[in-house]
C-alpha atoms as a PDB file:
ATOM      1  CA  UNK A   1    -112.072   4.442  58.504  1.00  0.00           C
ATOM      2  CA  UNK A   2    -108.314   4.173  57.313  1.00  0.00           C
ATOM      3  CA  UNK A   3    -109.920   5.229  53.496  1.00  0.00           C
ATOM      4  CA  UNK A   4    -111.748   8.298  55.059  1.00  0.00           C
ATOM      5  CA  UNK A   5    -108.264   9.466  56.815  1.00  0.00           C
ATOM      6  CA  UNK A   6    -106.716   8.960  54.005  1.00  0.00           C
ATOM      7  CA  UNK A   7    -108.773  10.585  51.484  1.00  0.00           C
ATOM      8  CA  UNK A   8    -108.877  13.643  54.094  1.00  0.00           C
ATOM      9  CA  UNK A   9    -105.324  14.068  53.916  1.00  0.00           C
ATOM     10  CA  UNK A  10    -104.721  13.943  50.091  1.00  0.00           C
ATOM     11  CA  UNK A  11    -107.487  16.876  49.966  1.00  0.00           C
ATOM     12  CA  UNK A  12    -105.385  18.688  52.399  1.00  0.00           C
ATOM     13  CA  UNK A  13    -102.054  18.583  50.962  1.00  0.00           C
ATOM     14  CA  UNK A  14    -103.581  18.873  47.903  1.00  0.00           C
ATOM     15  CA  UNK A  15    -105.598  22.639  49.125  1.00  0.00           C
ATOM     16  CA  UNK A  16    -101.872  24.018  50.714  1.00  0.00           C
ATOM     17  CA  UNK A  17    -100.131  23.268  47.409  1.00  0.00           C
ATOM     18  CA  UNK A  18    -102.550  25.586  45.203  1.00  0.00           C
ATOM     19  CA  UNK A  19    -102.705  27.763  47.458  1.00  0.00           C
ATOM     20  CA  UNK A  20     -98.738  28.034  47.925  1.00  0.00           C
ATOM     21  CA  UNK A  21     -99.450  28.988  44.255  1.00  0.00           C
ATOM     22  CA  UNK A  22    -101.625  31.635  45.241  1.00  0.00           C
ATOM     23  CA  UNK A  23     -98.835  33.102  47.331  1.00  0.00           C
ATOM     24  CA  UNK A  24     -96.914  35.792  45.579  1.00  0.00           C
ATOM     25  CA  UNK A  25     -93.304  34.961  44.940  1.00  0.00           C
ATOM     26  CA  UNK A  26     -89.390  37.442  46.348  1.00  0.00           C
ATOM     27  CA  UNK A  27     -86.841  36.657  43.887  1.00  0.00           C
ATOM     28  CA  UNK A  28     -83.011  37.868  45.090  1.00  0.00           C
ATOM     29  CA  UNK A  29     -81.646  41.157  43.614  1.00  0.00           C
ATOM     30  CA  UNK A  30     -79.230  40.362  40.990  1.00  0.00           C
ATOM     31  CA  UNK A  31     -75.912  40.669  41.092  1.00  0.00           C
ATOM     32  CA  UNK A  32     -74.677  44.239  40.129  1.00  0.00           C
ATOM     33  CA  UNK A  33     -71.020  44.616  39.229  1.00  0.00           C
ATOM     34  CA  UNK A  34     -69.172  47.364  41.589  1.00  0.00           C
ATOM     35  CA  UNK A  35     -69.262  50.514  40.535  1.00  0.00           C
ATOM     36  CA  UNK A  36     -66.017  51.582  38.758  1.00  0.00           C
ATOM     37  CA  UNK A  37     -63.544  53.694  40.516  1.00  0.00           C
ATOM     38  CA  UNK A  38     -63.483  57.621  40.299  1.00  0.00           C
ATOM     39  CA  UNK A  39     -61.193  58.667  37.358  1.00  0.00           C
ATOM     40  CA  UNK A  40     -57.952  60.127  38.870  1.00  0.00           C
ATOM     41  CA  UNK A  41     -57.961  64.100  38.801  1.00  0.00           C
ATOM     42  CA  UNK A  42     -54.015  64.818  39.299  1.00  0.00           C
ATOM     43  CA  UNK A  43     -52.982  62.646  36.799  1.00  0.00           C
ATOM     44  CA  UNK A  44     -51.650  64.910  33.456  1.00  0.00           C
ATOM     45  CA  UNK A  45     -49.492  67.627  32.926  1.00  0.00           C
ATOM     46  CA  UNK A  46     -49.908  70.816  34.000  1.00  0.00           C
ATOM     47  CA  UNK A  47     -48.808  74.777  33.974  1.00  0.00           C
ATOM     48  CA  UNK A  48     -49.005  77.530  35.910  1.00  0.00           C
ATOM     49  CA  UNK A  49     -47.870  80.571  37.286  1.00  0.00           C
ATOM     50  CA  UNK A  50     -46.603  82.033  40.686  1.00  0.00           C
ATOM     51  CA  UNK A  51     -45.689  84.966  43.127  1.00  0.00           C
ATOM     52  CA  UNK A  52     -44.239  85.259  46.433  1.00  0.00           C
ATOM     53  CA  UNK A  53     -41.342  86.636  48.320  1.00  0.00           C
ATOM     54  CA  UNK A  54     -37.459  85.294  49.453  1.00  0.00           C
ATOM     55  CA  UNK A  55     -35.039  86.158  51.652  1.00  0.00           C
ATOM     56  CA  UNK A  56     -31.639  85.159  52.708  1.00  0.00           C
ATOM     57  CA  UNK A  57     -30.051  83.320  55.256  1.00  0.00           C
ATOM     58  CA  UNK A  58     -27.003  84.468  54.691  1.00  0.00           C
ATOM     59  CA  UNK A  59     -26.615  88.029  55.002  1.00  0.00           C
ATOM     60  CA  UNK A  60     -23.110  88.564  55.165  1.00  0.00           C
ATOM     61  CA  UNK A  61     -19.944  89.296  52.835  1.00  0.00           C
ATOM     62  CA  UNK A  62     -16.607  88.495  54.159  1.00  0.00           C
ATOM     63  CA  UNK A  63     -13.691  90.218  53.044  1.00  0.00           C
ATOM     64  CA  UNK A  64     -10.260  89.300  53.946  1.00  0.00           C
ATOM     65  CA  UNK A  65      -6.543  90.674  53.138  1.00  0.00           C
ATOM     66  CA  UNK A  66      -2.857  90.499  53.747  1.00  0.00           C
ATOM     67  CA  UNK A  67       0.003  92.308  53.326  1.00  0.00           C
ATOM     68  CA  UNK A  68       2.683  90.985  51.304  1.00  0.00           C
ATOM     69  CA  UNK A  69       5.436  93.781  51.319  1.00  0.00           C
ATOM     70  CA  UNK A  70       6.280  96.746  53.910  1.00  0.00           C
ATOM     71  CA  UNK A  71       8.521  99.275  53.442  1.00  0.00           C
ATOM     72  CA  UNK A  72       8.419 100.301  57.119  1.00  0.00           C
ATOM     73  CA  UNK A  73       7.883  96.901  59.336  1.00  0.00           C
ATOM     74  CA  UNK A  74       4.517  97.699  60.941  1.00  0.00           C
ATOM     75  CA  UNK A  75       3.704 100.842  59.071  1.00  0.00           C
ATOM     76  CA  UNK A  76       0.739 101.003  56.961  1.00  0.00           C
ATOM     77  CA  UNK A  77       0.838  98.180  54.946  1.00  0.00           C
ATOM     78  CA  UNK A  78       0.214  96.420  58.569  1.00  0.00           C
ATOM     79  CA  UNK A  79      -2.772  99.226  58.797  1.00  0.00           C
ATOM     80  CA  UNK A  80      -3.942  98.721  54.845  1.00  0.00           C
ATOM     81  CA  UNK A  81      -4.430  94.874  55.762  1.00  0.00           C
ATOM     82  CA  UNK A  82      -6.261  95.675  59.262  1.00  0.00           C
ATOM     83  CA  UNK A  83      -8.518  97.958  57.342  1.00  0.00           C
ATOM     84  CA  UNK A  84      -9.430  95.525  54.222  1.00  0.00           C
ATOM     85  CA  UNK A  85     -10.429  92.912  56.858  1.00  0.00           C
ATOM     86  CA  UNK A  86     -13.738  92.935  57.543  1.00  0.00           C
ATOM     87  CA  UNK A  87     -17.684  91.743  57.114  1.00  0.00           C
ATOM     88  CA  UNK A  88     -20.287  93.353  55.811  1.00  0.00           C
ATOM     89  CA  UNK A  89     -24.135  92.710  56.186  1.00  0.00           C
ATOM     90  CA  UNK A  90     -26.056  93.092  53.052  1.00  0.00           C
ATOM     91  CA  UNK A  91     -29.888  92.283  53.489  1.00  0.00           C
ATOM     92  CA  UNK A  92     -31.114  90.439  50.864  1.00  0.00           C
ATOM     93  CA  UNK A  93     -34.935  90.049  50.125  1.00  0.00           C
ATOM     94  CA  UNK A  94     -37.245  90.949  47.227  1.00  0.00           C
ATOM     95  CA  UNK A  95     -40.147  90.070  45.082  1.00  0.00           C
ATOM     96  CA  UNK A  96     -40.572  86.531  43.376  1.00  0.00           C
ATOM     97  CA  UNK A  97     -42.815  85.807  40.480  1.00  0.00           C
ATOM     98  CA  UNK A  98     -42.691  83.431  37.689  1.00  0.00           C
ATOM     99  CA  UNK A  99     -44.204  79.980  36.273  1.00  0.00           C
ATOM    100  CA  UNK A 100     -43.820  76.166  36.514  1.00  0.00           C
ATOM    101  CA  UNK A 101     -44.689  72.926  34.499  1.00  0.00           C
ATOM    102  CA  UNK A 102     -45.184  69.615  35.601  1.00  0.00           C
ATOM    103  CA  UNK A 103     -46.374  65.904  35.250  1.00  0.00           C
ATOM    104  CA  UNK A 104     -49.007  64.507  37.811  1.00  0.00           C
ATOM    105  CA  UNK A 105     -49.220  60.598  38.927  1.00  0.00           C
ATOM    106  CA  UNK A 106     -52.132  59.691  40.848  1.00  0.00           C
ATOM    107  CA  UNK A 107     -51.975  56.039  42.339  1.00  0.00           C
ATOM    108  CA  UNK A 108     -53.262  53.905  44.864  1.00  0.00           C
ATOM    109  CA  UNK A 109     -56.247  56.528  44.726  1.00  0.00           C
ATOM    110  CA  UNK A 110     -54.368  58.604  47.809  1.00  0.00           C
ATOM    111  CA  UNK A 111     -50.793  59.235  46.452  1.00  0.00           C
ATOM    112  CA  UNK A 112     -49.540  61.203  44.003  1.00  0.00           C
ATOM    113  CA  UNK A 113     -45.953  61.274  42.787  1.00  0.00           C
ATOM    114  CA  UNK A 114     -44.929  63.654  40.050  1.00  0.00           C
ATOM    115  CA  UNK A 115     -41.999  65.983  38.625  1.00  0.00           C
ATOM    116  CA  UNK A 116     -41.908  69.958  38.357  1.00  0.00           C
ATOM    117  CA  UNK A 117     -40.003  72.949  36.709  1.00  0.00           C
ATOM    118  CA  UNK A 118     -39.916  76.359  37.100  1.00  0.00           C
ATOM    119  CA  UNK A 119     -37.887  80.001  37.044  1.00  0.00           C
ATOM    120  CA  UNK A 120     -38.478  83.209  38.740  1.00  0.00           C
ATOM    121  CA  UNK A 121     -37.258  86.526  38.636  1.00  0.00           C
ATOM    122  CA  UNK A 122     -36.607  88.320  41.623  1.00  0.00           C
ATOM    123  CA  UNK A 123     -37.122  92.262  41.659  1.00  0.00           C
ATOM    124  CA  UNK A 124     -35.968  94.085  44.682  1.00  0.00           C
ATOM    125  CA  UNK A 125     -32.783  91.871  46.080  1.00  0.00           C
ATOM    126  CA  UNK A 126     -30.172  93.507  45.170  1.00  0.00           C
ATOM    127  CA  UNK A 127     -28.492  95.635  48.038  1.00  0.00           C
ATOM    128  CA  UNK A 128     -25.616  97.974  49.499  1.00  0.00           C
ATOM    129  CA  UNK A 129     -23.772  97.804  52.729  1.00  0.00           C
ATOM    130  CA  UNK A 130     -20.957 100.655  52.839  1.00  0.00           C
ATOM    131  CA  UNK A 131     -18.553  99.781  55.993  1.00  0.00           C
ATOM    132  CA  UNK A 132     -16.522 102.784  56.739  1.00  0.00           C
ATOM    133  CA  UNK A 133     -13.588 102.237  59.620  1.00  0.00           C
ATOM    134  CA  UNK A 134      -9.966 104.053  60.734  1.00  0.00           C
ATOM    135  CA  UNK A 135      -7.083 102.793  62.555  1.00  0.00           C
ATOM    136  CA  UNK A 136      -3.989 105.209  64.263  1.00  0.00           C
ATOM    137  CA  UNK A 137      -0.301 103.616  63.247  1.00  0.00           C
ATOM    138  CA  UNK A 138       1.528 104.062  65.978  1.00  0.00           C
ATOM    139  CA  UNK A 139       5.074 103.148  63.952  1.00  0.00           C
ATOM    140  CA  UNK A 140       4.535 106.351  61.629  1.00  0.00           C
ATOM    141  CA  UNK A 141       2.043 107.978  63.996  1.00  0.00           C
ATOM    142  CA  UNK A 142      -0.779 108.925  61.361  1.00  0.00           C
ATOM    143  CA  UNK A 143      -4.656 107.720  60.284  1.00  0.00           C
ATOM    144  CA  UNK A 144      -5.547 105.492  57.968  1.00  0.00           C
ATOM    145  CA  UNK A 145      -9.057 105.289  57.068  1.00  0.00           C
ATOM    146  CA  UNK A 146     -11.412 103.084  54.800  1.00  0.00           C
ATOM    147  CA  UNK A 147     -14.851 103.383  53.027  1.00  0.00           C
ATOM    148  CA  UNK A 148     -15.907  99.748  51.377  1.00  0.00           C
ATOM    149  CA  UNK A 149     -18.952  99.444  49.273  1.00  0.00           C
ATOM    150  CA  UNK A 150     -20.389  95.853  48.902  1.00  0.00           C
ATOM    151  CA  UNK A 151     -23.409  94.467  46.937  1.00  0.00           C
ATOM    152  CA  UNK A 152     -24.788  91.299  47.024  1.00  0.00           C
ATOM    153  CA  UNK A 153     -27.819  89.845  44.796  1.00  0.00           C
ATOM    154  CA  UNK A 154     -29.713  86.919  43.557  1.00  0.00           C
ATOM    155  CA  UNK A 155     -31.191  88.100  40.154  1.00  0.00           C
ATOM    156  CA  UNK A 156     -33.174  84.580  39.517  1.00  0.00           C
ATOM    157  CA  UNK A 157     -34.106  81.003  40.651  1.00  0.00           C
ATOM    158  CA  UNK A 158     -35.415  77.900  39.437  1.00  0.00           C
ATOM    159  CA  UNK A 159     -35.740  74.630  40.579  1.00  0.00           C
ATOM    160  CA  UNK A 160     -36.026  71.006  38.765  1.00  0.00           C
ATOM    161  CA  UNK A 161     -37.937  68.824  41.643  1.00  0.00           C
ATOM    162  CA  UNK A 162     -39.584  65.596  42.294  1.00  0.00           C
ATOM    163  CA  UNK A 163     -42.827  65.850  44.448  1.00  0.00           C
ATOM    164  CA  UNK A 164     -44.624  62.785  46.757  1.00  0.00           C
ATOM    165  CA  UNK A 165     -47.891  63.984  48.396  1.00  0.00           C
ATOM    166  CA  UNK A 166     -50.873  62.494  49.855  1.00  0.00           C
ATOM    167  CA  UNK A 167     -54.216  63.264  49.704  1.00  0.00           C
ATOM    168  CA  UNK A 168     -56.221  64.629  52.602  1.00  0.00           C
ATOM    169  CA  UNK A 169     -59.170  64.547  50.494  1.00  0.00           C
ATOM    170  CA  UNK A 170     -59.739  63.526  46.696  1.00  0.00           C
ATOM    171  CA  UNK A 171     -59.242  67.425  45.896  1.00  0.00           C
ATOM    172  CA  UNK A 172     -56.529  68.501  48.860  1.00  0.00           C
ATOM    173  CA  UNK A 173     -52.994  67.268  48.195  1.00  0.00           C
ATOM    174  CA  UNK A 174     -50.473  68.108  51.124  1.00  0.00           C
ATOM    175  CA  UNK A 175     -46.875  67.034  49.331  1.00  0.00           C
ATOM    176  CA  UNK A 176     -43.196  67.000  50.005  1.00  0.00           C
ATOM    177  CA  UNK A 177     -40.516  67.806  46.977  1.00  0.00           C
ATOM    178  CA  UNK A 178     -37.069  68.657  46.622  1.00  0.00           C
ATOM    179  CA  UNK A 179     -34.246  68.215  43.842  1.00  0.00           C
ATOM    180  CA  UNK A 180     -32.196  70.703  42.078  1.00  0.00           C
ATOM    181  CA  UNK A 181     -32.205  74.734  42.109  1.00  0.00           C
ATOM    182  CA  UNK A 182     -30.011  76.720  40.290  1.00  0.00           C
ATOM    183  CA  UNK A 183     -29.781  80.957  39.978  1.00  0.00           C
ATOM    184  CA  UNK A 184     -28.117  83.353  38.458  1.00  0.00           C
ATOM    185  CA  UNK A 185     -25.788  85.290  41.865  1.00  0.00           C
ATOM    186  CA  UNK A 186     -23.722  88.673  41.760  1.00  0.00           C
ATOM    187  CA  UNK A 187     -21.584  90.308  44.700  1.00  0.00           C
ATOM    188  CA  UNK A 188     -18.939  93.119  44.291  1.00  0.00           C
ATOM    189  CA  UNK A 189     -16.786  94.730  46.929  1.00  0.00           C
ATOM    190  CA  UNK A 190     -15.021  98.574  46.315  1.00  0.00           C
ATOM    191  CA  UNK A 191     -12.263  99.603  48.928  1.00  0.00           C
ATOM    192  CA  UNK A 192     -10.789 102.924  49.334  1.00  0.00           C
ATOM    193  CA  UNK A 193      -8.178 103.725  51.313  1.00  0.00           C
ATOM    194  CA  UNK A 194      -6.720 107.325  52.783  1.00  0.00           C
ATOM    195  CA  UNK A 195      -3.417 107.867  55.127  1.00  0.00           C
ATOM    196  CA  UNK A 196      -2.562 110.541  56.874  1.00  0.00           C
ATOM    197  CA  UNK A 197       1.394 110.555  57.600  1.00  0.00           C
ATOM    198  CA  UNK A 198       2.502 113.456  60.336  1.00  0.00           C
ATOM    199  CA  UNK A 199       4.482 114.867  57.218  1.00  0.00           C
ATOM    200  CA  UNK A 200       4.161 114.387  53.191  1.00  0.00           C
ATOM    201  CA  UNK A 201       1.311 114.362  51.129  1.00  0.00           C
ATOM    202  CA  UNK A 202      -1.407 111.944  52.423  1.00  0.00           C
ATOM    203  CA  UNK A 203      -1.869 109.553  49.635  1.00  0.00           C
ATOM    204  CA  UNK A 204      -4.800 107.845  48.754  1.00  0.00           C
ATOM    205  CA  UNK A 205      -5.175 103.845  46.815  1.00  0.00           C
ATOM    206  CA  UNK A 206      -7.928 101.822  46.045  1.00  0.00           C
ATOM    207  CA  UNK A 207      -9.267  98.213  45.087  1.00  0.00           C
ATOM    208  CA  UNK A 208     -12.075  96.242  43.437  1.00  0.00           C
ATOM    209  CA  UNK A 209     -13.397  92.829  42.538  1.00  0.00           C
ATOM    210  CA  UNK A 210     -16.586  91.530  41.348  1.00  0.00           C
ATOM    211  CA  UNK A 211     -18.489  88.148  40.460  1.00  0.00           C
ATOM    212  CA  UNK A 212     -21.337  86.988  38.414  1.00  0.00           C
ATOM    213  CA  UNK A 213     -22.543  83.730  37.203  1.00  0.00           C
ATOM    214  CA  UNK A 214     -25.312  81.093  37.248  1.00  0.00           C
ATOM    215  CA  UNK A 215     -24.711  78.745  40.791  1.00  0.00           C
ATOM    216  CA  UNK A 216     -26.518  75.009  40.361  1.00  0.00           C
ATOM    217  CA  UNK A 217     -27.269  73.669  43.987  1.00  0.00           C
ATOM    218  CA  UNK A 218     -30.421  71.869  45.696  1.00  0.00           C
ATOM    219  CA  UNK A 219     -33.991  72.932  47.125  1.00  0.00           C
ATOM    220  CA  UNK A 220     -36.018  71.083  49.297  1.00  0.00           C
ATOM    221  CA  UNK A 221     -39.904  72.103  50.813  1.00  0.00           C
ATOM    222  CA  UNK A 222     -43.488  71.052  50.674  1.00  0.00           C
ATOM    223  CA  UNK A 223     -46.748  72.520  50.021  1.00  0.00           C
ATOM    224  CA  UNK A 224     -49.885  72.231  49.941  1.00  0.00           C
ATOM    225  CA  UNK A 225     -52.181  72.272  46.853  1.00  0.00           C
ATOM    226  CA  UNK A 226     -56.289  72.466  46.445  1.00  0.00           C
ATOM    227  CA  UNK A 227     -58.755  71.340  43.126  1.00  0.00           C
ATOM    228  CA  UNK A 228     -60.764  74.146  43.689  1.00  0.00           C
ATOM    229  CA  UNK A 229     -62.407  73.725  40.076  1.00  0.00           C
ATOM    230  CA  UNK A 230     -62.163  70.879  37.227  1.00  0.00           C
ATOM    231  CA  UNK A 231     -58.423  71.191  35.970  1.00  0.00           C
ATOM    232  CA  UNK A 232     -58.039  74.494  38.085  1.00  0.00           C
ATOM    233  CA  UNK A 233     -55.224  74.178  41.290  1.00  0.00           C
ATOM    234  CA  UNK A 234     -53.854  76.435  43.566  1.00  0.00           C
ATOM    235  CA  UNK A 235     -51.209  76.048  45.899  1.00  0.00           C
ATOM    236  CA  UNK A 236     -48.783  77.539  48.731  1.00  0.00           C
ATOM    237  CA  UNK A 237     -45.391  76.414  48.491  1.00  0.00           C
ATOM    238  CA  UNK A 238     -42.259  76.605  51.061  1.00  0.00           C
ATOM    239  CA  UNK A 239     -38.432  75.968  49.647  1.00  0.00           C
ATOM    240  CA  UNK A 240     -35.144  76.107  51.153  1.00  0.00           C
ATOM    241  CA  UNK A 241     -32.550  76.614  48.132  1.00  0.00           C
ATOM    242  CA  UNK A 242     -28.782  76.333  48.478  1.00  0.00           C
ATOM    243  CA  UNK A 243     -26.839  77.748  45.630  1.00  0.00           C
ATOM    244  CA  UNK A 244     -23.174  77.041  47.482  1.00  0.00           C
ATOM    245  CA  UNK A 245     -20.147  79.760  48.439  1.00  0.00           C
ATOM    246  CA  UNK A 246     -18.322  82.098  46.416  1.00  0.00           C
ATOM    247  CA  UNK A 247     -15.930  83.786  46.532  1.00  0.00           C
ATOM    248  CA  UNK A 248     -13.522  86.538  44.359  1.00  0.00           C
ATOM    249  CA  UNK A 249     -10.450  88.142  43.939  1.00  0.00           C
ATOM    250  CA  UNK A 250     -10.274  91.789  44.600  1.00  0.00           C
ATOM    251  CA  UNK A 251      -7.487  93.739  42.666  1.00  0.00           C
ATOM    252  CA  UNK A 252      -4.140  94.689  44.934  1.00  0.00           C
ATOM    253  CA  UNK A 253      -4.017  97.426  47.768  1.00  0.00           C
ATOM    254  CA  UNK A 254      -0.693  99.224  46.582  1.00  0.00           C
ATOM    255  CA  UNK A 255       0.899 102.099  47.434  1.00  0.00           C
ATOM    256  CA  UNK A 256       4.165 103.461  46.036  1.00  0.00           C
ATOM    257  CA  UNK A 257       4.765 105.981  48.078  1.00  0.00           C
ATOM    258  CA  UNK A 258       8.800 106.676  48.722  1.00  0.00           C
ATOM    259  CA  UNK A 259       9.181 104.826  52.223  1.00  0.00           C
ATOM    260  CA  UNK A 260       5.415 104.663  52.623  1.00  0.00           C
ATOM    261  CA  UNK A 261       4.889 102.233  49.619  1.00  0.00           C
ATOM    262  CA  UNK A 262       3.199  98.369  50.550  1.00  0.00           C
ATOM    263  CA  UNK A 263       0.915  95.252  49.023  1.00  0.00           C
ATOM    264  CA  UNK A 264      -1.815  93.579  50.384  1.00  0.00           C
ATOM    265  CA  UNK A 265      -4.191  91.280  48.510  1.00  0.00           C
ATOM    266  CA  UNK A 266      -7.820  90.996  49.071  1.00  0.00           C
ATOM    267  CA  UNK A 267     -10.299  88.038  48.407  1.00  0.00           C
ATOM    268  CA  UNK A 268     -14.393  88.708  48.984  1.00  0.00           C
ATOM    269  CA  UNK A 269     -16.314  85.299  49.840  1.00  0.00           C
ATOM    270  CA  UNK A 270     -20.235  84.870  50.389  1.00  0.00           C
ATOM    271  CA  UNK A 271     -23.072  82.403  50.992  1.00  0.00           C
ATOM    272  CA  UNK A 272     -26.364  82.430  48.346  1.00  0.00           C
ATOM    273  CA  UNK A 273     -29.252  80.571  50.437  1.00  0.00           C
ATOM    274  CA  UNK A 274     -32.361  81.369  51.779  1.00  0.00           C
ATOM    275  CA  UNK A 275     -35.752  80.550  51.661  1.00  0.00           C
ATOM    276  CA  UNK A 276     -39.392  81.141  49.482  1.00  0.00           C
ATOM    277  CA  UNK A 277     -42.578  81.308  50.295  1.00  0.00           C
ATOM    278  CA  UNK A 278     -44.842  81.787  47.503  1.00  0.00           C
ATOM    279  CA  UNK A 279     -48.672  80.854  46.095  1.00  0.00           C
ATOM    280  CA  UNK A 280     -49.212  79.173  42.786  1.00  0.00           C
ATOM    281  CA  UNK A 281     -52.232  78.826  40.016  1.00  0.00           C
ATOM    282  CA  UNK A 282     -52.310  75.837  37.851  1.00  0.00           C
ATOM    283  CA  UNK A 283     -54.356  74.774  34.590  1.00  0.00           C
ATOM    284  CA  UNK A 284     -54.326  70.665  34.514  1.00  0.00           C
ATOM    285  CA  UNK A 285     -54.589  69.323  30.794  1.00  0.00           C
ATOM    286  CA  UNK A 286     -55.134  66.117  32.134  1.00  0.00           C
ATOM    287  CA  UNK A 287     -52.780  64.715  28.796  1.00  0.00           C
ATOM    288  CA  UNK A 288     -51.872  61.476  29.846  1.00  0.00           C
ATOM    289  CA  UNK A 289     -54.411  60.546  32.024  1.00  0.00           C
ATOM    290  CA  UNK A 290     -56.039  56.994  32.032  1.00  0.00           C
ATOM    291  CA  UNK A 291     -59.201  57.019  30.089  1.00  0.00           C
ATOM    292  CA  UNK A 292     -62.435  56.324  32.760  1.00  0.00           C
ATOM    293  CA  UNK A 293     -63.558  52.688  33.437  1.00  0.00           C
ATOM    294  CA  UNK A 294     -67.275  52.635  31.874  1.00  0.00           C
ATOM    295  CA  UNK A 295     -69.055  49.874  33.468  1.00  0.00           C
ATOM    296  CA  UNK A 296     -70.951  47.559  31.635  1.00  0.00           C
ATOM    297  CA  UNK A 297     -73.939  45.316  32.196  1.00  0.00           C
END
C-alpha cells in the first residue's frame, strides 16, 4: 500500500510541474529612465520694441524771489518780489515708444531672474503754463502787474533694471524689476513785469532762466509677459521713475528807474517723476541657453 501512495504522488507532482510549464509566463516592465526635463524657454537674450504713454506726478514749477535793494522802503521792489513768487502747473504727459535688450535666466523650472535695457522717446510732453497776476502798492499808490511763461518737459527715458518673476505657467511670466532710469529734462521760466506809478513814465523790466540736461535716478515696476509663439513675447509693463529736483537761476528783476529803481533775484525749482505704462514685443535668440538633455537608453 505505502508503494502505491507513493508512486501516486510522484505522478502528481510530477503532472503540476509540466504543466506549470504549460502556463504562459508575466515578466516586470523594465526600468525606463525618467524622461528628461523640458528645455528652458526664457533662458537667452532677447530684443524688442515698445509703446505706451507717461505722465507726471509732479506737475508743478515753483518760482521764488527776493528783493535785495529798494529805493523807496516798501515800494515796488517789495511788489516786484510779491509778483515773481509764485507756482505754476504745467501738465506733463505724452507718447512713449522705443526698444529694450535683455538676458533671460530660467531656474528651478518656475523662476526666472534676468537684466534689461532700454530708451524711449517721448513726443507730446512738453508744455506751457502762462501765470498772469497784479498787485496795488499802497507806498507809491500804483499797479504792478506780471505775465510768467513756464515750460516744463521730459524729452527721453531709459532704464538699466534687474527683473525676478515667476511663472504662472511654463509660457506666462508675472515679474517684478527695478534699478536705474535716467532722461534727458528741460524747464524754463520768462517773467515780465509792468508798473504803473500815479506820475512818470510806467516802466517796464524783465527776467529769464532756463535748464537742460540728462538727470540719472531709479525706476521700479512689474509686468507681466506671455510666450505666445516659439521665441516670440509680449508684455505689459508698469514703472515708477524718479529723475530727482532741479532747480535754476533766473536772471535779476532790475529796475533803474530815478527813485523807482530795485533788485530782486529769482530761482525756478521742479520735480521730474511720474509713471509708464506701456506694451512690449520681444524676439528671444535663445543664445546662451543650455543645450536639451537627450535621453538615452
Amino acid at each position: 500500500m505505502k508503494k502505491i501512495a507513493l508512486s501516486v504522488a510522484a505522478l502528481a507532482l510530477t503532472a503540476g510541474s509540466a504543466l506549470s510549464a504549460d502556463l504562459p509566463s508575466r515578466k516586470a516592465p523594465p526600468v525606463l529612465p525618467p524622461p528628461p526635463p523640458p528645455a528652458p524657454l526664457w533662458t537667452g537674450f532677447y530684443v524688442g520694441l515698445n509703446a505706451g504713454g507717461t505722465w507726471a506726478n509732479n506737475t508743478i514749477v515753483y518760482t521764488g524771489s527776493g528783493r535785495m535793494f529798494d529805493a523807496v522802503a516798501g515800494g515796488y521792489g517789495s511788489s516786484s518780489a510779491f509778483l515773481g513768487s509764485f507756482p505754476a502747473q504745467v501738465n506733463s504727459s505724452g507718447f512713449i515708444g522705443g526698444g529694450q535688450v535683455g538676458y533671460n535666466w530660467q531656474f528651478y523650472n518656475s523662476f526666472v531672474a534676468g537684466i534689461e535695457a532700454d530708451i524711449q522717446g517721448i513726443a507730446g510732453s512738453r508744455n506751457t503754463a502762462t501765470v498772469a497776476s497784479a498787485v496795488f502798492n499802497p507806498v507809491i499808490g500804483g499797479n504792478a502787474a506780471q505775465i510768467a511763461t513756464v515750460n516744463r518737459s521730459l524729452d527721453y527715458i531709459g532704464t538699466v533694471r534687474g527683473r525676478l518673476g515667476w511663472l504662472a505657467t511654463p509660457t506666462l511670466l508675472v515679474y517684478g524689476t527695478g534699478g536705474l532710469a535716467y532722461g534727458g529734462v528741460t524747464a524754463s521760466t520768462g517773467i515780465l513785469q509792468t508798473f504803473t506809478p500815479p506820475a512818470g513814465a510806467a516802466p517796464s523790466i524783465s527776467s529769464a532762466g532756463a535748464f537742460s540736461d540728462t538727470r540719472v535716478g531709479w525706476t521700479a515696476g512689474g509686468g507681466v509677459e506671455w510666450m505666445f509663439w516659439p521665441n516670440w513675447s509680449a508684455k505689459v509693463e508698469y514703472l515708477y521713475y524718479d529723475l530727482g529736483n532741479v532747480s535754476y537761476a533766473l536772471s535779476p528783476l532790475t529796475n533803474a528807474n530815478p527813485g523807482l529803481n530795485f533788485w530782486s533775484v529769482s530761482q525756478s525749482r521742479t520735480r521730474f517723476n511720474g509713471n509708464i505704462v506701456r506694451a512690449g514685443l520681444n524676439y528671444h535668440f535663445n543664445w546662451g541657453a543650455p543645450a536639451p538633455v537627450v535621453a538615452k537608453y
